[in-house]
Protein backbone atom coordinates (compact mmCIF):
# COMPACT_ATOMS: atom_id res chain seq x y z
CA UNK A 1 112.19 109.71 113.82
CA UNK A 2 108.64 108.85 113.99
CA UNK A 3 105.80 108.50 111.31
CA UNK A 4 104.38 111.99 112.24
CA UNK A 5 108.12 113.30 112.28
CA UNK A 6 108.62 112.49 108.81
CA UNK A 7 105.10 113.86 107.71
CA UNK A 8 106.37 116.85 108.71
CA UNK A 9 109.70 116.98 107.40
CA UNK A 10 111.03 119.95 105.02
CA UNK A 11 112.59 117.78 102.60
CA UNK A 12 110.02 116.49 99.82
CA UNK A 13 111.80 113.19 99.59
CA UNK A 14 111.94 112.52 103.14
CA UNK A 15 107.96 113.51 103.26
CA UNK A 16 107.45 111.03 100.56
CA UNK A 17 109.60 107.94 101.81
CA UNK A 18 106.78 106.80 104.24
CA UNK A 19 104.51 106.17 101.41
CA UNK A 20 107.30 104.38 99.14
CA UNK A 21 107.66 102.60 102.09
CA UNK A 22 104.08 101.59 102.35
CA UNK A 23 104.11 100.80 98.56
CA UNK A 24 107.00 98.23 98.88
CA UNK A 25 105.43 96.55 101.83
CA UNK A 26 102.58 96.04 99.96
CA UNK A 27 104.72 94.74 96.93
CA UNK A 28 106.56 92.24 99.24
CA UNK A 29 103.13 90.62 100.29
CA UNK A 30 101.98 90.19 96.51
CA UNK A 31 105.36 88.45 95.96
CA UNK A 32 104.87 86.43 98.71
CA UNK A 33 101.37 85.16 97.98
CA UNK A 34 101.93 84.91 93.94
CA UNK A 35 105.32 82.89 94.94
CA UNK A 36 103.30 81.08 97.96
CA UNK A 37 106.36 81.82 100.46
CA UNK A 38 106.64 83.21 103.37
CA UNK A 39 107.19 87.00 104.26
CA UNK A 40 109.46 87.65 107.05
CA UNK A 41 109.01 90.54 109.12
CA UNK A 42 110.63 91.64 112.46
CA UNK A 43 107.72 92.87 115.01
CA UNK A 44 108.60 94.15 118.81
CA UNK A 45 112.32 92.73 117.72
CA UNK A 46 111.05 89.40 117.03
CA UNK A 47 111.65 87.62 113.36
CA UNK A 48 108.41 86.50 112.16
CA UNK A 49 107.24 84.55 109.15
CA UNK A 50 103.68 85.12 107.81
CA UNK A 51 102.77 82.58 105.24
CA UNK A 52 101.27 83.15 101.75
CA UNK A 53 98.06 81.79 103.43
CA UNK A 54 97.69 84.16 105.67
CA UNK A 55 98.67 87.00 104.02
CA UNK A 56 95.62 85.99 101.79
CA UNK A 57 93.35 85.90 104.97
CA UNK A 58 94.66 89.71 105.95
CA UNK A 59 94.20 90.65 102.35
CA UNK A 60 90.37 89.42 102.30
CA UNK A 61 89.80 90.90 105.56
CA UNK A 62 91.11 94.59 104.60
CA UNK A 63 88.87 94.44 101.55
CA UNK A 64 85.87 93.91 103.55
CA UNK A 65 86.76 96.18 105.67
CA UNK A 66 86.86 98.65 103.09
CA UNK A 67 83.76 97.67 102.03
């Protein structure tokens, strides 16, 4: 199942999973910069850590972005 799959889905819960989903993620990286540690994320099947510093950095640049 894709993003646009579950968009679509008949079941309410399913339809709103992707934005829990986006609402933990977003969590997570608070934690991690509040806690200064790293968040670990797997990307292409590849464990990554992003540090508190740079989740900072991505933070700062989606605000001015928004901007």
């Amino acid at each position: 199942m894709n993003a646009n799959d579950i968009s679509n889905a008949n079941d309410p819960d399913l339809r709103a999973s992707l934005d829990a989903l986006r609402r933990a993620a977003q969590q997570a990286r608070k934690t991690a910069i509040q806690t200064e540690t790293n968040l670990v994320i797997v990307k292409d099947g590849k464990m990554q850590r992003i540090s508190a510093d740079e989740l900072r950095q991505q933070a700062k640049a989606k605000e001015a972005s928004q901007t």
